[in-house]
PDB file of N, CA and C in Angstrom:
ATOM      1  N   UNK A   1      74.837 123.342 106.459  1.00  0.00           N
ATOM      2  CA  UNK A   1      73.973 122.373 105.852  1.00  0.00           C
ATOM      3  C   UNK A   1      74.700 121.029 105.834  1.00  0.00           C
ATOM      4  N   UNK A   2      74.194 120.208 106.698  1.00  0.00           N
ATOM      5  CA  UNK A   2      74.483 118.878 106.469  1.00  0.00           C
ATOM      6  C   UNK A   2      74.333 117.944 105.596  1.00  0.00           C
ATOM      7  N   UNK A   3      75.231 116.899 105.361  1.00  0.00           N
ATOM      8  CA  UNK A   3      74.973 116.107 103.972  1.00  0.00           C
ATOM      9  C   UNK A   3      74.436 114.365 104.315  1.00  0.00           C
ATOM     10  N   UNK A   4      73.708 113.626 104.419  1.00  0.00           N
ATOM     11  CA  UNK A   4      73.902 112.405 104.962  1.00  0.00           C
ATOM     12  C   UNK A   4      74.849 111.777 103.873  1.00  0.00           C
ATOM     13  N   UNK A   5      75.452 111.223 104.791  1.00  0.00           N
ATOM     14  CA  UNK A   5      76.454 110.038 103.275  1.00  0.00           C
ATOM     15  C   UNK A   5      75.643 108.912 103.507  1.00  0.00           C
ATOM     16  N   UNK A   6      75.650 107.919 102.614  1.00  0.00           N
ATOM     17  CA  UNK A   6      74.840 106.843 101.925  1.00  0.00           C
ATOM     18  C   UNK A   6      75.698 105.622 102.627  1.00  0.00           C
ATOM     19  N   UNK A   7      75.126 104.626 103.224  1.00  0.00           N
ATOM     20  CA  UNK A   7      75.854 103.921 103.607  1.00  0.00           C
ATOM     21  C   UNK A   7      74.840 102.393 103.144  1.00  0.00           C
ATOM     22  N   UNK A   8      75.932 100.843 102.777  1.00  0.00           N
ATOM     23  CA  UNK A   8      74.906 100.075 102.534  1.00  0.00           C
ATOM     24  C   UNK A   8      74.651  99.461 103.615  1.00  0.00           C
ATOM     25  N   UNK A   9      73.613  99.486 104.680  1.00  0.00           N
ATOM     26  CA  UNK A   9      73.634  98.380 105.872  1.00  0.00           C
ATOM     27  C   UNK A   9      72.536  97.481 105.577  1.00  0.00           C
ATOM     28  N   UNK A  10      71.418  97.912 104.489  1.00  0.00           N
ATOM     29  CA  UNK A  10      70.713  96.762 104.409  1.00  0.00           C
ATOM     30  C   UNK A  10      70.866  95.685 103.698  1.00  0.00           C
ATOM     31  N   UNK A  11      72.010  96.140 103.003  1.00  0.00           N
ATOM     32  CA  UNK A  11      72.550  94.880 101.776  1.00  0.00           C
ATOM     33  C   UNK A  11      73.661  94.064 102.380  1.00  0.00           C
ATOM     34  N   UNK A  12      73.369  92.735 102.322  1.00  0.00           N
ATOM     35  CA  UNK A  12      73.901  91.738 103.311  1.00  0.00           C
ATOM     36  C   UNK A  12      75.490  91.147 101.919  1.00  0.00           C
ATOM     37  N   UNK A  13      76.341  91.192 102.529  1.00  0.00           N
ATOM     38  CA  UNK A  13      77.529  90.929 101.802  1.00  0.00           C
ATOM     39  C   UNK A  13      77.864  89.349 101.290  1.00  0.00           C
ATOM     40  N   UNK A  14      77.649  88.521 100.330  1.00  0.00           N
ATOM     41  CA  UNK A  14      77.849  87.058 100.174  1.00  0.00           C
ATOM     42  C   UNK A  14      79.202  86.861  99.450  1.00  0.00           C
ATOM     43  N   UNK A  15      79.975  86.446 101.127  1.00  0.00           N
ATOM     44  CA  UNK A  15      81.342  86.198 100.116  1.00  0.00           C
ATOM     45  C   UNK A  15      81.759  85.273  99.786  1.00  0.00           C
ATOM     46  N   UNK A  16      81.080  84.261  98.962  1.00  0.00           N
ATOM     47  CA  UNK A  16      81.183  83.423  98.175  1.00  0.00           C
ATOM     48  C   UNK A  16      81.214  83.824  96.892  1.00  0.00           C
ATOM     49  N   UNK A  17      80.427  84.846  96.686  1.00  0.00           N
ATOM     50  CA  UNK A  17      79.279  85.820  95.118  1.00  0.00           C
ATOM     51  C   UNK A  17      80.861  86.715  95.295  1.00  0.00           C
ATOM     52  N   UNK A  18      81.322  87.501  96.164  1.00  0.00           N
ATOM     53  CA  UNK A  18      82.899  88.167  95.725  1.00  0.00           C
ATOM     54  C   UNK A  18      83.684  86.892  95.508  1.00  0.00           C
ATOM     55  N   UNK A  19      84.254  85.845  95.558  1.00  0.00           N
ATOM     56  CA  UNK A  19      85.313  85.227  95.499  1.00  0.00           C
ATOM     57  C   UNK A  19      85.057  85.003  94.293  1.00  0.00           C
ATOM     58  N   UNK A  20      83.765  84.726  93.588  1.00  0.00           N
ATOM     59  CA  UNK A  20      83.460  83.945  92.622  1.00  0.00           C
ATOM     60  C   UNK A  20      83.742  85.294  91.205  1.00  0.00           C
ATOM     61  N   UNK A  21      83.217  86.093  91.837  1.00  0.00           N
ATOM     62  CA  UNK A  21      83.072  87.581  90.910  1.00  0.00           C
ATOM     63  C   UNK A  21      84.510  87.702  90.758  1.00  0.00           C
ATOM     64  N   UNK A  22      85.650  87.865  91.788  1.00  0.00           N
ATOM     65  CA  UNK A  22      87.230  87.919  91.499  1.00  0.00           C
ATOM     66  C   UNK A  22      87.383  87.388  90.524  1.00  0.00           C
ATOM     67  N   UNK A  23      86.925  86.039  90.985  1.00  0.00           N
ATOM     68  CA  UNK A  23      87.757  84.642  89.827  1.00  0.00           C
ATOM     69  C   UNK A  23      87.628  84.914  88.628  1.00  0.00           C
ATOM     70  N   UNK A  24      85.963  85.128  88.505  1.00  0.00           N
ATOM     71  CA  UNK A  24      85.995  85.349  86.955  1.00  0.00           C
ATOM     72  C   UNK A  24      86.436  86.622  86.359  1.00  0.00           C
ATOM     73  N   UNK A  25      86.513  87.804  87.550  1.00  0.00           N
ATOM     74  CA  UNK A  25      87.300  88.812  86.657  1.00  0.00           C
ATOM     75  C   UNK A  25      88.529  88.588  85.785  1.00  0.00           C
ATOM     76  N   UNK A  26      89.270  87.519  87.096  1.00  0.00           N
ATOM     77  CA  UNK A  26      90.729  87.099  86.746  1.00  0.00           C
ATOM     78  C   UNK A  26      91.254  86.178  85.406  1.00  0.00           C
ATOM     79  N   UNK A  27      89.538  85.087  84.838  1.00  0.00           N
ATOM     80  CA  UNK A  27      89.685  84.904  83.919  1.00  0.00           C
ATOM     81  C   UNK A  27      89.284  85.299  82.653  1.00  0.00           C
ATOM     82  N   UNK A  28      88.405  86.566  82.722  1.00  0.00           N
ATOM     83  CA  UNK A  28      88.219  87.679  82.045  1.00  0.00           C
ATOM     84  C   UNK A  28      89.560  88.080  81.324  1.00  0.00           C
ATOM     85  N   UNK A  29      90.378  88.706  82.308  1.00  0.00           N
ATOM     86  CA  UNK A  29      91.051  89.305  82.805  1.00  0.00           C
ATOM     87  C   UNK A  29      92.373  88.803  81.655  1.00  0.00           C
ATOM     88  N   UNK A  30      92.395  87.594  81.468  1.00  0.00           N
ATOM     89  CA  UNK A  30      93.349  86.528  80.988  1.00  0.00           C
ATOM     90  C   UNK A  30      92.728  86.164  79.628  1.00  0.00           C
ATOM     91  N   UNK A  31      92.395  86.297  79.017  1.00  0.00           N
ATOM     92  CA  UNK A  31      91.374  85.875  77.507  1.00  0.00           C
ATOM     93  C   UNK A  31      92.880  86.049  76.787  1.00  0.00           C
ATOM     94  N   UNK A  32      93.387  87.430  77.040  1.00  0.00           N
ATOM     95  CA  UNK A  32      94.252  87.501  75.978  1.00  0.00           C
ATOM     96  C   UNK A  32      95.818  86.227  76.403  1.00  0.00           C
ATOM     97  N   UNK A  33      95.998  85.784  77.403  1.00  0.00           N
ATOM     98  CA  UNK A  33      96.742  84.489  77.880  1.00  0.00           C
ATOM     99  C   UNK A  33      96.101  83.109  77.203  1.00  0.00           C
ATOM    100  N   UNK A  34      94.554  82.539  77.085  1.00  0.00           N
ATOM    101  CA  UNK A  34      94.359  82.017  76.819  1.00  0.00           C
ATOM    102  C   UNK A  34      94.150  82.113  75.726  1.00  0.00           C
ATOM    103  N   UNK A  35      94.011  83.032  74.772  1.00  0.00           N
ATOM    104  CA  UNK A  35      94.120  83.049  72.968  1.00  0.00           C
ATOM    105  C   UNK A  35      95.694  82.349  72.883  1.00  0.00           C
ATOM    106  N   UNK A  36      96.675  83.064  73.311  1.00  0.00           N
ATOM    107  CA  UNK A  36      97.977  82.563  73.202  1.00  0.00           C
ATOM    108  C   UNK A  36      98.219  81.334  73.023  1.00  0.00           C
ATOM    109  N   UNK A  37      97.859  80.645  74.077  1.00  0.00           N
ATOM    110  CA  UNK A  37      97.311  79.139  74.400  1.00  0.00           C
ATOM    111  C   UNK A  37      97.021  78.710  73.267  1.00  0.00           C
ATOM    112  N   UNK A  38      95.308  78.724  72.537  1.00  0.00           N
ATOM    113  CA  UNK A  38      94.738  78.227  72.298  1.00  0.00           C
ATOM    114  C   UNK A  38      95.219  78.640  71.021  1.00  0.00           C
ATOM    115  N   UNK A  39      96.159  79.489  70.064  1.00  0.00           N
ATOM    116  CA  UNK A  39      97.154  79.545  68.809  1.00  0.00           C
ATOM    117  C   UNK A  39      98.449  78.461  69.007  1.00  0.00           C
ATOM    118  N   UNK A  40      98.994  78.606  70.042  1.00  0.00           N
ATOM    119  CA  UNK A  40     100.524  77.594  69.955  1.00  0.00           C
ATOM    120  C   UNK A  40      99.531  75.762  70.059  1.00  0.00           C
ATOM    121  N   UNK A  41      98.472  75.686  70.670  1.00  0.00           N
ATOM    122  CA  UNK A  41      97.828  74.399  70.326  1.00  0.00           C
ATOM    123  C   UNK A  41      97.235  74.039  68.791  1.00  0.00           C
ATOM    124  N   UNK A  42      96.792  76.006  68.100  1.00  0.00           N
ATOM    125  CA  UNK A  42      96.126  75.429  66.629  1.00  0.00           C
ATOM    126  C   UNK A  42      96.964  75.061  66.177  1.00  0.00           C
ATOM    127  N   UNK A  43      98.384  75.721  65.843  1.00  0.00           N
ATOM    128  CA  UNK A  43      99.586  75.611  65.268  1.00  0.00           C
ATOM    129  C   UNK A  43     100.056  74.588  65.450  1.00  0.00           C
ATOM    130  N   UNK A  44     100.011  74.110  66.579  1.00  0.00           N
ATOM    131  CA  UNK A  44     101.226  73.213  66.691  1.00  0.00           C
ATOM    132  C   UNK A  44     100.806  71.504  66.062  1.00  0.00           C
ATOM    133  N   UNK A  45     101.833  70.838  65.207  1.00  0.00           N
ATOM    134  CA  UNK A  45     101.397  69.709  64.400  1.00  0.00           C
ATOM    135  C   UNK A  45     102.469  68.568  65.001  1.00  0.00           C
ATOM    136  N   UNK A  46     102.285  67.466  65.495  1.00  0.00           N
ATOM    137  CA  UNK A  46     103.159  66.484  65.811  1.00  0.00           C
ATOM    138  C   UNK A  46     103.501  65.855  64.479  1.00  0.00           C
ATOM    139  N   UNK A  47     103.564  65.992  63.655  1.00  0.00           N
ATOM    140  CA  UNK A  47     103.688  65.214  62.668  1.00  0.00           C
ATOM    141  C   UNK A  47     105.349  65.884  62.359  1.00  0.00           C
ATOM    142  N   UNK A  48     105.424  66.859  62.688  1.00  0.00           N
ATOM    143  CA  UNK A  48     106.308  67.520  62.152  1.00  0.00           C
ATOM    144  C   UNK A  48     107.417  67.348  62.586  1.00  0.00           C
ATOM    145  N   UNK A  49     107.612  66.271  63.678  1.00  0.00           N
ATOM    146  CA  UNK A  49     108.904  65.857  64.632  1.00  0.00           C
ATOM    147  C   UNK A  49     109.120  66.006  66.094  1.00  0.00           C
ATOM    148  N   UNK A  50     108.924  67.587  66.139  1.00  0.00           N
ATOM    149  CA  UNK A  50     109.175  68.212  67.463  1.00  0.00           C
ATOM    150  C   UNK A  50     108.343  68.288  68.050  1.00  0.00           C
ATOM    151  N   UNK A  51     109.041  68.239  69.306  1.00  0.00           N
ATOM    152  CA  UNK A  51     108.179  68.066  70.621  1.00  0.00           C
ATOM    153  C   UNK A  51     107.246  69.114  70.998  1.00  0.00           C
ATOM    154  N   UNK A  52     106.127  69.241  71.444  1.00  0.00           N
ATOM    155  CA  UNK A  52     105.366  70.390  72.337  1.00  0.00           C
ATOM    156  C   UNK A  52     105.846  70.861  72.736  1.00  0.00           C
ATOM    157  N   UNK A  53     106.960  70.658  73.934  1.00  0.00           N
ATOM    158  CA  UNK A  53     107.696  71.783  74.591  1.00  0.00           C
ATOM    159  C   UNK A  53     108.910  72.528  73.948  1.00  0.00           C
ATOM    160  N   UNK A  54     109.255  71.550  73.277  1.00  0.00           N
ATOM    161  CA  UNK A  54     110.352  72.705  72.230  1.00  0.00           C
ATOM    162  C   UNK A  54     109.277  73.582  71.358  1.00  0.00           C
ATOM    163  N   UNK A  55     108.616  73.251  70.575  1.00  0.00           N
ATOM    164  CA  UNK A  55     108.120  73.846  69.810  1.00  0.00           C
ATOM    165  C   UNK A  55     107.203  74.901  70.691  1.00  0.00           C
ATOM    166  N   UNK A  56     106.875  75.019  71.425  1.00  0.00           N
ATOM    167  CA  UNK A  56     106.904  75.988  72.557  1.00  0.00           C
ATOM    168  C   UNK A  56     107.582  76.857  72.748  1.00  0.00           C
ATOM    169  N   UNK A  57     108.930  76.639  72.855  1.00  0.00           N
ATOM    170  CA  UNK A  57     109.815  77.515  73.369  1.00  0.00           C
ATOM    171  C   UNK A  57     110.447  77.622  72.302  1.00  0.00           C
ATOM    172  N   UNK A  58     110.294  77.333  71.196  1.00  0.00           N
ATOM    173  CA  UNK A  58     111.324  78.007  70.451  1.00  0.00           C
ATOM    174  C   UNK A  58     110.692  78.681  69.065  1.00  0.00           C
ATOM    175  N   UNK A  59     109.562  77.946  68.459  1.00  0.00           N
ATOM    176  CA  UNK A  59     108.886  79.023  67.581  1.00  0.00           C
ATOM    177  C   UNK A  59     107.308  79.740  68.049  1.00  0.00           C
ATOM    178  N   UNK A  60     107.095  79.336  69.367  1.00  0.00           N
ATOM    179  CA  UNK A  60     105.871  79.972  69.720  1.00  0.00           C
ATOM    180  C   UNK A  60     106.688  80.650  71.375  1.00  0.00           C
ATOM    181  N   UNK A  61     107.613  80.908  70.944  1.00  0.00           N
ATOM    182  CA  UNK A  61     108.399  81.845  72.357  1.00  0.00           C
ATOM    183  C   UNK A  61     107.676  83.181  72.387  1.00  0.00           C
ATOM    184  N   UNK A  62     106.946  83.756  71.427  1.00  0.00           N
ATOM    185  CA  UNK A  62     106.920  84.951  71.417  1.00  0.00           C
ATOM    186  C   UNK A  62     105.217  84.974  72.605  1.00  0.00           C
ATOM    187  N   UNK A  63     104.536  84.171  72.270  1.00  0.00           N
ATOM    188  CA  UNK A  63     103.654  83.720  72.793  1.00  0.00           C
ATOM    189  C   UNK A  63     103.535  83.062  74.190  1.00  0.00           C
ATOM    190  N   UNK A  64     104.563  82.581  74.369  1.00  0.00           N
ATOM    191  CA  UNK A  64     105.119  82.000  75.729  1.00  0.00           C
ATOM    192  C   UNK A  64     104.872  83.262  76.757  1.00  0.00           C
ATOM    193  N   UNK A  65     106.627  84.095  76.348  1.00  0.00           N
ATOM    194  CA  UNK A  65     106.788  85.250  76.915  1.00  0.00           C
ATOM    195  C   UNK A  65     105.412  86.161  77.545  1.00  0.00           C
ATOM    196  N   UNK A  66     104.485  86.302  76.368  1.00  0.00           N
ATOM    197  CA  UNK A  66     103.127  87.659  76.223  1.00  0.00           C
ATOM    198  C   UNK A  66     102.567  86.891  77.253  1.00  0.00           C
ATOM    199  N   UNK A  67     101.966  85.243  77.102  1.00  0.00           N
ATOM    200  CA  UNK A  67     101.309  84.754  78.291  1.00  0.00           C
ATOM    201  C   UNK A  67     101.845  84.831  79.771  1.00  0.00           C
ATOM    202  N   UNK A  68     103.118  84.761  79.781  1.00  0.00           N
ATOM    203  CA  UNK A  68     103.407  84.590  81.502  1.00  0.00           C
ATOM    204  C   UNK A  68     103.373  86.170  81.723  1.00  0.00           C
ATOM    205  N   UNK A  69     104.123  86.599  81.230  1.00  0.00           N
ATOM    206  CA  UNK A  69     103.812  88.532  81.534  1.00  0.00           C
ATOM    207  C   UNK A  69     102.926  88.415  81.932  1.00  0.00           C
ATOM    208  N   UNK A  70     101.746  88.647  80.822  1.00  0.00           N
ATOM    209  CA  UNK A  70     100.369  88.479  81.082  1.00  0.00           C
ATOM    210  C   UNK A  70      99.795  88.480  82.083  1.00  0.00           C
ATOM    211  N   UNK A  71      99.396  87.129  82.700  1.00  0.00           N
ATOM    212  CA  UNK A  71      99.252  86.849  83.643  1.00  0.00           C
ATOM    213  C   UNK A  71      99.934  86.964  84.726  1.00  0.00           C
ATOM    214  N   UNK A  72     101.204  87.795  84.942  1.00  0.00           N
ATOM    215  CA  UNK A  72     101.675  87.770  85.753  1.00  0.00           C
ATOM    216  C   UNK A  72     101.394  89.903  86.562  1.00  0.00           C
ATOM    217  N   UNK A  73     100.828  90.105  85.459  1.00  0.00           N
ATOM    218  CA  UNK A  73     100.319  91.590  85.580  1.00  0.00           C
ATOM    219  C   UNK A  73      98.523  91.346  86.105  1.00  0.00           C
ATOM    220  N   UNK A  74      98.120  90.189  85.667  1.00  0.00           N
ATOM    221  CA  UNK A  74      97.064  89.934  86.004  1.00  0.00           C
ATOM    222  C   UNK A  74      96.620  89.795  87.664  1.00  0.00           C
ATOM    223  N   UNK A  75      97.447  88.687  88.064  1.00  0.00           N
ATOM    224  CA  UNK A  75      97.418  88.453  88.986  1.00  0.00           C
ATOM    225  C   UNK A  75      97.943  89.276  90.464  1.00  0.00           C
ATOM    226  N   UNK A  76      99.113  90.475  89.462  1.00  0.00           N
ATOM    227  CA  UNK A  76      99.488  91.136  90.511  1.00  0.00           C
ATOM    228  C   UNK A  76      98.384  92.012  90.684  1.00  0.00           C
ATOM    229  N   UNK A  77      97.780  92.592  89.562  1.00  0.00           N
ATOM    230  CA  UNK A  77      96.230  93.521  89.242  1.00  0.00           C
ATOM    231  C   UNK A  77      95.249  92.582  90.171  1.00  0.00           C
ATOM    232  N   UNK A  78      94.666  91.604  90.699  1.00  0.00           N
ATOM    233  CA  UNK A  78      93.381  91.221  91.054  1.00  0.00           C
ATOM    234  C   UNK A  78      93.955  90.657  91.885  1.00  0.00           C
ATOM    235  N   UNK A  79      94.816  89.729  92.364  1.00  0.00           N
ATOM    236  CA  UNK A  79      95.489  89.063  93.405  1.00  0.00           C
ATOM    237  C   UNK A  79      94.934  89.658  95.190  1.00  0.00           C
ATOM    238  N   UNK A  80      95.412  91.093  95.278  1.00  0.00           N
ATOM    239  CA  UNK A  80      94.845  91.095  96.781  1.00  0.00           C
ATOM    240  C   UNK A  80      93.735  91.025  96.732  1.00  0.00           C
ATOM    241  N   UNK A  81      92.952  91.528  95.909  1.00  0.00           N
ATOM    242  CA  UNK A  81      91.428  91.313  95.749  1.00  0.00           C
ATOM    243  C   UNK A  81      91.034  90.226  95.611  1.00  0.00           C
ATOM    244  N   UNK A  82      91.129  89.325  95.635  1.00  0.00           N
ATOM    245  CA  UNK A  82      90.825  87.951  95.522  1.00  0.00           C
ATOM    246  C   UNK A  82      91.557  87.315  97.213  1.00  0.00           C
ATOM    247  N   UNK A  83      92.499  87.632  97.237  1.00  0.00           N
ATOM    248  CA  UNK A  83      92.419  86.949  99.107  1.00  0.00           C
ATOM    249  C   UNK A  83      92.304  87.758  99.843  1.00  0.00           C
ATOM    250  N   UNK A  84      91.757  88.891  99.303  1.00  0.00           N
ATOM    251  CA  UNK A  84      90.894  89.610 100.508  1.00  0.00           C
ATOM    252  C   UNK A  84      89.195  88.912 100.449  1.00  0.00           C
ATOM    253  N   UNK A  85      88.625  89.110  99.369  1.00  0.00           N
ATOM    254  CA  UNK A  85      87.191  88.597  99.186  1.00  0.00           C
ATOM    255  C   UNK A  85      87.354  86.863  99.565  1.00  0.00           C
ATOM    256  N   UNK A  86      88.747  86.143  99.574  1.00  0.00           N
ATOM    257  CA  UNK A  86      88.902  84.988 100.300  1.00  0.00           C
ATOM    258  C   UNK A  86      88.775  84.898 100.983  1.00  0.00           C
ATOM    259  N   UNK A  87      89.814  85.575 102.094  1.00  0.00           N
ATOM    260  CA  UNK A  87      89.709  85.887 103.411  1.00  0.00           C
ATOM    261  C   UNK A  87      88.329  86.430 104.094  1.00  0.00           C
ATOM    262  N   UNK A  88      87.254  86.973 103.583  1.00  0.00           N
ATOM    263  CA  UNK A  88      86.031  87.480 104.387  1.00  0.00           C
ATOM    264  C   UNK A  88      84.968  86.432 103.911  1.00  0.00           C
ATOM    265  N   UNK A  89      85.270  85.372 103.376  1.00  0.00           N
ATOM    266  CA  UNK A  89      84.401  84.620 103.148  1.00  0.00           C
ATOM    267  C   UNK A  89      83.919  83.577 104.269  1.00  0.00           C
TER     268      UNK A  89
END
């Protein structure tokens, strides 16, 4: 008994609609990078002396660190997928 397998040939592929679908997975993907972000900006007060980038790196380090990880698991996670759906565009 034979099985047909399912194949899509009538559905036409738009790879613009994948590049775009990557991207936003990728910034999906990153919410928890951009909370990080968007705490070391609530926090952070110029009034208080120090600079953005010190105060960056030295009491919002913990936040620093979680974001580049982060995203750096992100990108290794969706990365070929994204210049592959580049590449067939």
């Amino acid at each position: 008994m034979a099985t047909k397998s399912s194949t899509r040939t009538g559905h036409n592929r738009n790879p613009i609609r994948d590049v775009l679908a990557v991207t936003l997975t990728i910034l999906l993907a990153n919410m928890p990078t951009l909370f990080a972000f968007y705490v070391t900006l609530d926090t952070y007060s110029s009034a208080s002396g120090v600079g953005f980038f010190r105060y960056l790196t030295t009491t919002m380090s913990g936040a620093l660190i979680f974001a580049i990880l982060w995203t750096g698991i992100v990108f290794f996670a969706f990365g070929p997928a994204l210049a592959g759906s580049w590449n067939r565009r």
